[in-house]
ModelCIF file with pLDDT and N, C-alpha, C, O atoms, coordinates in Angstrom:
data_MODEL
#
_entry.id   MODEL 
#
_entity.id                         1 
_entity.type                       polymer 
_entity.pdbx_number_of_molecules   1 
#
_entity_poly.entity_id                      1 
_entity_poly.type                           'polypeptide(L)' 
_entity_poly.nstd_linkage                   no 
_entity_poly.nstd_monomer                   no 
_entity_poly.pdbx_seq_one_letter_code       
;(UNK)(UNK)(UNK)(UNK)(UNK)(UNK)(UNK)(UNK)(UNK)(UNK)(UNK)(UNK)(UNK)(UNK)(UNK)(UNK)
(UNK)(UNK)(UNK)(UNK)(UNK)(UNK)(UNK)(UNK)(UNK)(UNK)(UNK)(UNK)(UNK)(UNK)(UNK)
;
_entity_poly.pdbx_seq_one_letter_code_can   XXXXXXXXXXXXXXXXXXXXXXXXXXXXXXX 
_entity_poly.pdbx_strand_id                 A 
#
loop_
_entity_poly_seq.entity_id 
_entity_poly_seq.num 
_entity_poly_seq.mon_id 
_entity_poly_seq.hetero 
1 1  UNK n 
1 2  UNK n 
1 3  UNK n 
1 4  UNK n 
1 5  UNK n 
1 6  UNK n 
1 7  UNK n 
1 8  UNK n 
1 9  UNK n 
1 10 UNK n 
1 11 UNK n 
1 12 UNK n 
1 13 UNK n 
1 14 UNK n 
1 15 UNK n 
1 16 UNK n 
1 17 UNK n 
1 18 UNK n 
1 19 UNK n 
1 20 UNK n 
1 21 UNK n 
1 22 UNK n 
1 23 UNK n 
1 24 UNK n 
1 25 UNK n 
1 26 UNK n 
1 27 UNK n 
1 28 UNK n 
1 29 UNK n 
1 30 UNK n 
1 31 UNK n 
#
_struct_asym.id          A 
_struct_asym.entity_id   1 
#
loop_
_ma_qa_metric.id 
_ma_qa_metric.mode 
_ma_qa_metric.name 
_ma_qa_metric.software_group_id 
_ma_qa_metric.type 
1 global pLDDT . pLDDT 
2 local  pLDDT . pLDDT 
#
_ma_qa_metric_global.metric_id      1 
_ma_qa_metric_global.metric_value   70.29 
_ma_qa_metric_global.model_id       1 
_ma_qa_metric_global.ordinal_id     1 
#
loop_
_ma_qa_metric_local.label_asym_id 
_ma_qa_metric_local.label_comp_id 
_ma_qa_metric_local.label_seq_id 
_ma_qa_metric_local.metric_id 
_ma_qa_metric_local.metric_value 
_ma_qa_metric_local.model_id 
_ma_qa_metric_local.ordinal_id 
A UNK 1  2 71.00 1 1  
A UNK 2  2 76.00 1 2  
A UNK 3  2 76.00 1 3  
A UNK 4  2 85.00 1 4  
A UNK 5  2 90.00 1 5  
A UNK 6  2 92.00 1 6  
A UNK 7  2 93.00 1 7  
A UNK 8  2 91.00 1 8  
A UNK 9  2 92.00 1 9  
A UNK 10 2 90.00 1 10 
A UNK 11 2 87.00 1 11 
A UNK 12 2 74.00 1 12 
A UNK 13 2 62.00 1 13 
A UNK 14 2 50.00 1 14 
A UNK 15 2 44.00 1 15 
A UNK 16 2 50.00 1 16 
A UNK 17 2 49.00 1 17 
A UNK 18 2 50.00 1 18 
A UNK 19 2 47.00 1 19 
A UNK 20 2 42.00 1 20 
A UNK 21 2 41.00 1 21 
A UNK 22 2 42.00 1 22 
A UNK 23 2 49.00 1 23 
A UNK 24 2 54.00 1 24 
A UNK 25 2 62.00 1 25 
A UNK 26 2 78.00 1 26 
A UNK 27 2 84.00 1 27 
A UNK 28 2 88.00 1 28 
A UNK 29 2 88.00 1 29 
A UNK 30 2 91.00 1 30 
A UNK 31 2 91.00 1 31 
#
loop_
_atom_site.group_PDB 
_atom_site.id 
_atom_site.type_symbol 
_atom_site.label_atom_id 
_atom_site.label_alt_id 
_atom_site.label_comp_id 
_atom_site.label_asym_id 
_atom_site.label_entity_id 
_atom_site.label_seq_id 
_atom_site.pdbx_PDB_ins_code 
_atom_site.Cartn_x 
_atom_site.Cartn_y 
_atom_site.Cartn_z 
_atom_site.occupancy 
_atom_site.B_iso_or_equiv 
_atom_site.pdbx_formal_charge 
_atom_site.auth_seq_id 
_atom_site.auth_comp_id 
_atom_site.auth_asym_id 
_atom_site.auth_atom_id 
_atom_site.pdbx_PDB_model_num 
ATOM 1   N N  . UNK A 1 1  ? 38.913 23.636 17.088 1.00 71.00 ? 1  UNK A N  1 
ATOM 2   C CA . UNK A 1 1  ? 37.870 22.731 16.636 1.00 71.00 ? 1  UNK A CA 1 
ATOM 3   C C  . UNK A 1 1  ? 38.386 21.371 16.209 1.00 71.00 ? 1  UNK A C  1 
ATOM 4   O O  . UNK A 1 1  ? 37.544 20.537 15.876 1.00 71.00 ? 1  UNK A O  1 
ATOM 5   N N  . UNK A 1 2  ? 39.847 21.006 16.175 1.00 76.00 ? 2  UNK A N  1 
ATOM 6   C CA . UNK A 1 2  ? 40.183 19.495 15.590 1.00 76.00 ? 2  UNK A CA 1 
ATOM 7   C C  . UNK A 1 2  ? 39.411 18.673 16.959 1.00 76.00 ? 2  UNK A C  1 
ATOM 8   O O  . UNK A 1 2  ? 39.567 17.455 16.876 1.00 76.00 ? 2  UNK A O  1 
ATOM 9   N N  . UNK A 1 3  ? 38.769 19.034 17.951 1.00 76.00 ? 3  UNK A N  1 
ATOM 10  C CA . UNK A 1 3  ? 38.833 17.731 18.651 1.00 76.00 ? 3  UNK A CA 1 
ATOM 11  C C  . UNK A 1 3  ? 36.787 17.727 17.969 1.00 76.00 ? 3  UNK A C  1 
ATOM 12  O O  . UNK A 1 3  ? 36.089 17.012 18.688 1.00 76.00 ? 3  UNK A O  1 
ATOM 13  N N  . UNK A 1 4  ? 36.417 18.053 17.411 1.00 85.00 ? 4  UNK A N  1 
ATOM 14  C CA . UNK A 1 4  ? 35.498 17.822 16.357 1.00 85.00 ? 4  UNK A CA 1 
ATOM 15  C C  . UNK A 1 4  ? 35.854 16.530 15.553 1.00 85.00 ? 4  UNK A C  1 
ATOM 16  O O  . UNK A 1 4  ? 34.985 15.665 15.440 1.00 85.00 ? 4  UNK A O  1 
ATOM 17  N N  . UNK A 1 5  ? 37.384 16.310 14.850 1.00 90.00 ? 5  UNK A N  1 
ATOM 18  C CA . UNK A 1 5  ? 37.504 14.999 14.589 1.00 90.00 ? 5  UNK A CA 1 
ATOM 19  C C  . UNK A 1 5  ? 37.641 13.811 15.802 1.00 90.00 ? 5  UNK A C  1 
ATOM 20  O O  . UNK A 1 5  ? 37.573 13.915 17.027 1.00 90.00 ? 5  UNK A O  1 
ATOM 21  N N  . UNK A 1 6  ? 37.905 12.412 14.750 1.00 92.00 ? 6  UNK A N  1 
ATOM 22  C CA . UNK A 1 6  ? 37.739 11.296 15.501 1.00 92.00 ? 6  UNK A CA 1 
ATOM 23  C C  . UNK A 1 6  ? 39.163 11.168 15.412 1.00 92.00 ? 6  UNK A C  1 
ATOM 24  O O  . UNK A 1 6  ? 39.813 10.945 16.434 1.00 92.00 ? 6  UNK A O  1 
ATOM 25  N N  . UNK A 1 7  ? 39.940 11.334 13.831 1.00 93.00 ? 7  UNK A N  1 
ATOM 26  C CA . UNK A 1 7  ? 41.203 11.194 13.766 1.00 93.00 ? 7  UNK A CA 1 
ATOM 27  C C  . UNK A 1 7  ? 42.075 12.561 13.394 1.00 93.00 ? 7  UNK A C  1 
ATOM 28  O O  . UNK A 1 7  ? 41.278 13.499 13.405 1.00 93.00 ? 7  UNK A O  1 
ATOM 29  N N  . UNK A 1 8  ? 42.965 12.869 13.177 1.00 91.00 ? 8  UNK A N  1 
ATOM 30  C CA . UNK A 1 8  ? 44.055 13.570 12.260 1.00 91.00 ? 8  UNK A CA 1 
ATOM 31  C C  . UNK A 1 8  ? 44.908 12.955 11.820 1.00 91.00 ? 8  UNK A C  1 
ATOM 32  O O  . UNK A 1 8  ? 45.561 12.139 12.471 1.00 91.00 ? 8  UNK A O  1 
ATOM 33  N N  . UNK A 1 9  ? 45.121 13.290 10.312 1.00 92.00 ? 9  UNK A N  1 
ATOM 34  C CA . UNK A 1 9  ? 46.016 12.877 9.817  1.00 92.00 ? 9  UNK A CA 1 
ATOM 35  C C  . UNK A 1 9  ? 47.040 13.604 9.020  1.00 92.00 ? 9  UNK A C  1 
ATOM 36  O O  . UNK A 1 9  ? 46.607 13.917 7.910  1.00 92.00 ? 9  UNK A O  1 
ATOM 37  N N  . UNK A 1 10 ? 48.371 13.999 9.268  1.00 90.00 ? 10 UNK A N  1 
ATOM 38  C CA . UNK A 1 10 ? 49.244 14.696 8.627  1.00 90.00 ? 10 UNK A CA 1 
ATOM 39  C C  . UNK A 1 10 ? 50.766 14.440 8.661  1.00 90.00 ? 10 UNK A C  1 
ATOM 40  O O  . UNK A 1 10 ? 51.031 13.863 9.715  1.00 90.00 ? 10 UNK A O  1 
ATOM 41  N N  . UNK A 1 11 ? 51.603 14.600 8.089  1.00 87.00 ? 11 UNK A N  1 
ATOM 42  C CA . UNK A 1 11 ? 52.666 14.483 7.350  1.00 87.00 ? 11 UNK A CA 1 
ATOM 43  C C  . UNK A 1 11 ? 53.902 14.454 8.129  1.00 87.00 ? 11 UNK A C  1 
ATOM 44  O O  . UNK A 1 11 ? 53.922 13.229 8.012  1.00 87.00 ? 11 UNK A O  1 
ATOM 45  N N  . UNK A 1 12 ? 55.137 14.733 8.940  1.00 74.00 ? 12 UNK A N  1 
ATOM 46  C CA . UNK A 1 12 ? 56.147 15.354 9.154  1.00 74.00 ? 12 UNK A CA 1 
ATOM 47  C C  . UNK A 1 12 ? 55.777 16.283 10.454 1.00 74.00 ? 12 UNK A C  1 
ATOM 48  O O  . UNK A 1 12 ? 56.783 16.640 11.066 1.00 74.00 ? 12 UNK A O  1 
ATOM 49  N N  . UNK A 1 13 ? 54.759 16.660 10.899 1.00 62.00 ? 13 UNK A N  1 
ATOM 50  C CA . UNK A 1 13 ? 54.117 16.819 12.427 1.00 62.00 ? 13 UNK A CA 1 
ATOM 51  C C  . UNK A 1 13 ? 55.482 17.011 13.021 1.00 62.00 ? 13 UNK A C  1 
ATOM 52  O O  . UNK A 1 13 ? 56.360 16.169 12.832 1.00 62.00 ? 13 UNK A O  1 
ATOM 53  N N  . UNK A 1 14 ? 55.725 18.293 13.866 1.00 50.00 ? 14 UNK A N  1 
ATOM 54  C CA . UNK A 1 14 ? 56.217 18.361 14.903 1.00 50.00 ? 14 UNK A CA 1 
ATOM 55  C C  . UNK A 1 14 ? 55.067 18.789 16.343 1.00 50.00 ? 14 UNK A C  1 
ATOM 56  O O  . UNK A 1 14 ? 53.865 19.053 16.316 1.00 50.00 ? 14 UNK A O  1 
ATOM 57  N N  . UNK A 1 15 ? 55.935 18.721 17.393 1.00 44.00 ? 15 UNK A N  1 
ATOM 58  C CA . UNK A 1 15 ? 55.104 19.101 18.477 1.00 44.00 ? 15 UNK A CA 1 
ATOM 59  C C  . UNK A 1 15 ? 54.411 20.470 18.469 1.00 44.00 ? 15 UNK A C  1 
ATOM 60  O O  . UNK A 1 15 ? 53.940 20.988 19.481 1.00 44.00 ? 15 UNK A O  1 
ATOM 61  N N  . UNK A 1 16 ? 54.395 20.865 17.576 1.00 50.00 ? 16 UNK A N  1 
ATOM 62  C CA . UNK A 1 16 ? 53.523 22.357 17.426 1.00 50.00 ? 16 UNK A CA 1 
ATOM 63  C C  . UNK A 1 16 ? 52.834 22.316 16.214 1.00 50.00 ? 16 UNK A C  1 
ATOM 64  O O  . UNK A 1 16 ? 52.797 23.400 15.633 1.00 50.00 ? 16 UNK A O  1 
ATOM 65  N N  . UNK A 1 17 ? 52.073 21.037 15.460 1.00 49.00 ? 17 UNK A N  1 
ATOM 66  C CA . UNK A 1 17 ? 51.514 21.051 14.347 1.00 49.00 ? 17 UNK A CA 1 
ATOM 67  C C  . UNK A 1 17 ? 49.937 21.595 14.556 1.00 49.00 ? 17 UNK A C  1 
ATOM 68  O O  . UNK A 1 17 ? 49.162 22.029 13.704 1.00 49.00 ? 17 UNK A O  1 
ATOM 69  N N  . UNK A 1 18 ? 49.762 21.431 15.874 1.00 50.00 ? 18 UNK A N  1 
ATOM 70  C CA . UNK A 1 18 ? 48.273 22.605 16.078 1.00 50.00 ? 18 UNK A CA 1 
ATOM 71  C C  . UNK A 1 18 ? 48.255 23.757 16.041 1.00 50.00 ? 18 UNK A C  1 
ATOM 72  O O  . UNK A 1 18 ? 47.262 24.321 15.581 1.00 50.00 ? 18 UNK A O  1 
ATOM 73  N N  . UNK A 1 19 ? 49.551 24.618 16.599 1.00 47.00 ? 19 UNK A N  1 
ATOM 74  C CA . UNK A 1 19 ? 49.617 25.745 16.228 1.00 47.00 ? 19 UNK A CA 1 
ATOM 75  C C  . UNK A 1 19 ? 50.069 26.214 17.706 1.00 47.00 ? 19 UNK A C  1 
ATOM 76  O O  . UNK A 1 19 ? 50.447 27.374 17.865 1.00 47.00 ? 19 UNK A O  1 
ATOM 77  N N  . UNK A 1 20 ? 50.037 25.508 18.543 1.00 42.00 ? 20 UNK A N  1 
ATOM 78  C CA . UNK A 1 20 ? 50.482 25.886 19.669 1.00 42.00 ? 20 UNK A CA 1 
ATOM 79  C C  . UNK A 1 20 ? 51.262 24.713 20.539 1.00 42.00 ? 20 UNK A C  1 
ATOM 80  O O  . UNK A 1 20 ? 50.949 23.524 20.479 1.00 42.00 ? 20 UNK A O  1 
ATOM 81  N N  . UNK A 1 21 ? 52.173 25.166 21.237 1.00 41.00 ? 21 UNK A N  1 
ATOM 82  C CA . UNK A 1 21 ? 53.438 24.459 21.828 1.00 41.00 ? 21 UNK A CA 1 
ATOM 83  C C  . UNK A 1 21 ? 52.793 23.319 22.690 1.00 41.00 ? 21 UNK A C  1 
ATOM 84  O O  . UNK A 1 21 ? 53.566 22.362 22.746 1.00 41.00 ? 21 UNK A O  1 
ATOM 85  N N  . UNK A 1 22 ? 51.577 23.101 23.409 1.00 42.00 ? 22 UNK A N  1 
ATOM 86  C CA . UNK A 1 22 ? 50.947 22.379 24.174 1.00 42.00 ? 22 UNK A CA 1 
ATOM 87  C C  . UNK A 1 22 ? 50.041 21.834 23.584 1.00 42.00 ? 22 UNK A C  1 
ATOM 88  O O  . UNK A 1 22 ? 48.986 21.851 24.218 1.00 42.00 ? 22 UNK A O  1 
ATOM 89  N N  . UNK A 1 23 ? 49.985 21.123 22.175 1.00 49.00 ? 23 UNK A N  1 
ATOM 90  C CA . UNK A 1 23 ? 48.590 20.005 21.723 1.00 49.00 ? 23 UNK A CA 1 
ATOM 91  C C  . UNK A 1 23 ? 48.209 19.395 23.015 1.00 49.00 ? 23 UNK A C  1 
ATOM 92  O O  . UNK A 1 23 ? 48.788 18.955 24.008 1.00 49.00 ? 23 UNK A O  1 
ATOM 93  N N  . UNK A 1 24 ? 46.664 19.589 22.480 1.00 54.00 ? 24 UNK A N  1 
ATOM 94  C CA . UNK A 1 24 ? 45.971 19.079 23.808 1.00 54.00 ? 24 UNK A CA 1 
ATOM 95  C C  . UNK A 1 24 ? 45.092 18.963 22.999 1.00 54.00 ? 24 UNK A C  1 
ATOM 96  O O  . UNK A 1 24 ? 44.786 19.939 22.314 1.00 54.00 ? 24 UNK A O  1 
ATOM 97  N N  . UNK A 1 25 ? 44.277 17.440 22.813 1.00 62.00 ? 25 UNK A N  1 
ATOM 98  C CA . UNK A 1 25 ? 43.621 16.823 21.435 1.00 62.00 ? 25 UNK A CA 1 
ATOM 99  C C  . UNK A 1 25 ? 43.255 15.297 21.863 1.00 62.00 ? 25 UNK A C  1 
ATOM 100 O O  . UNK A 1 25 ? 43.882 14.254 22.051 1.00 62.00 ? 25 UNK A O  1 
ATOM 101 N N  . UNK A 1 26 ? 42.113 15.662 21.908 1.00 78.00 ? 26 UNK A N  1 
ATOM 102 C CA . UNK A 1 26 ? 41.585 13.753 22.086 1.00 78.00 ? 26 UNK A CA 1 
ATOM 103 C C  . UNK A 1 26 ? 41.519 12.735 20.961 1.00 78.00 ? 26 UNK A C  1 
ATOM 104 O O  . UNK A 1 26 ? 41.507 11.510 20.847 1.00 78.00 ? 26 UNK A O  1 
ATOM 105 N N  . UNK A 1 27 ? 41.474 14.070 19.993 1.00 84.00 ? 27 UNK A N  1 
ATOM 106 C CA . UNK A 1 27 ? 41.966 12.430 18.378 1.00 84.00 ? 27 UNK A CA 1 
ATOM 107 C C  . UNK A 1 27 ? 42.916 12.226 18.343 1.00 84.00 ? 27 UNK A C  1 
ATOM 108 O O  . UNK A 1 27 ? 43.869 12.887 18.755 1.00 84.00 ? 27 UNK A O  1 
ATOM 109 N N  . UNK A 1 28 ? 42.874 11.060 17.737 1.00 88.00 ? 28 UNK A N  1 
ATOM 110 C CA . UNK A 1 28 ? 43.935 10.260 17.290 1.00 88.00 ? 28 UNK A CA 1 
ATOM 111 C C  . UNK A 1 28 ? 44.969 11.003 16.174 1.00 88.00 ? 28 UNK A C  1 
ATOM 112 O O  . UNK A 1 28 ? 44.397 11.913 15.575 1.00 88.00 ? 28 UNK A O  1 
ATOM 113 N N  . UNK A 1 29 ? 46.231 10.817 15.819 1.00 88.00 ? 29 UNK A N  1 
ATOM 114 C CA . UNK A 1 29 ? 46.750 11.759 15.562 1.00 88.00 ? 29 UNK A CA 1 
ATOM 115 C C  . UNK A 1 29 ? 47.889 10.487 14.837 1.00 88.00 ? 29 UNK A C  1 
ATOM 116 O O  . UNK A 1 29 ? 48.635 9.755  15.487 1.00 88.00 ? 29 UNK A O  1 
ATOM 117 N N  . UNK A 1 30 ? 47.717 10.522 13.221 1.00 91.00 ? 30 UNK A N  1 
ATOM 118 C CA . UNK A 1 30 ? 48.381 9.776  12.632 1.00 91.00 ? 30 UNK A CA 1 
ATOM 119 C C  . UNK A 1 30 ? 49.772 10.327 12.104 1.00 91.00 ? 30 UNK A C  1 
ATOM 120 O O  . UNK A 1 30 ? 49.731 11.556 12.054 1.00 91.00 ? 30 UNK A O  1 
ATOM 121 N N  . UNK A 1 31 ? 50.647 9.954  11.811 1.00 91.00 ? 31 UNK A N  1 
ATOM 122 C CA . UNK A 1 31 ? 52.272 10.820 11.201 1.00 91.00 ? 31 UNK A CA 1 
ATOM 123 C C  . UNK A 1 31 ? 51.688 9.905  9.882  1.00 91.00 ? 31 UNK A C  1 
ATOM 124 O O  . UNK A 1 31 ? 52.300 9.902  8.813  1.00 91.00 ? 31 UNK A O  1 
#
């Protein structure tokens, strides 16, 4: 459901901060 947002915003993010190895996400996605 994040592509429900417009943005994300979180901290130290690696490439698996969705929970799975392939983010695939049309918001914007702040560090």
């Amino acid at each position: 459901g994040m592509d429900l947002y417009d943005a994300i915003i979180v901290t130290g993010f690696n490439k698996d901060f969705l929970g799975v190895e392939d983010t695939n996400t049309k918001s914007v996605v702040i560090d």
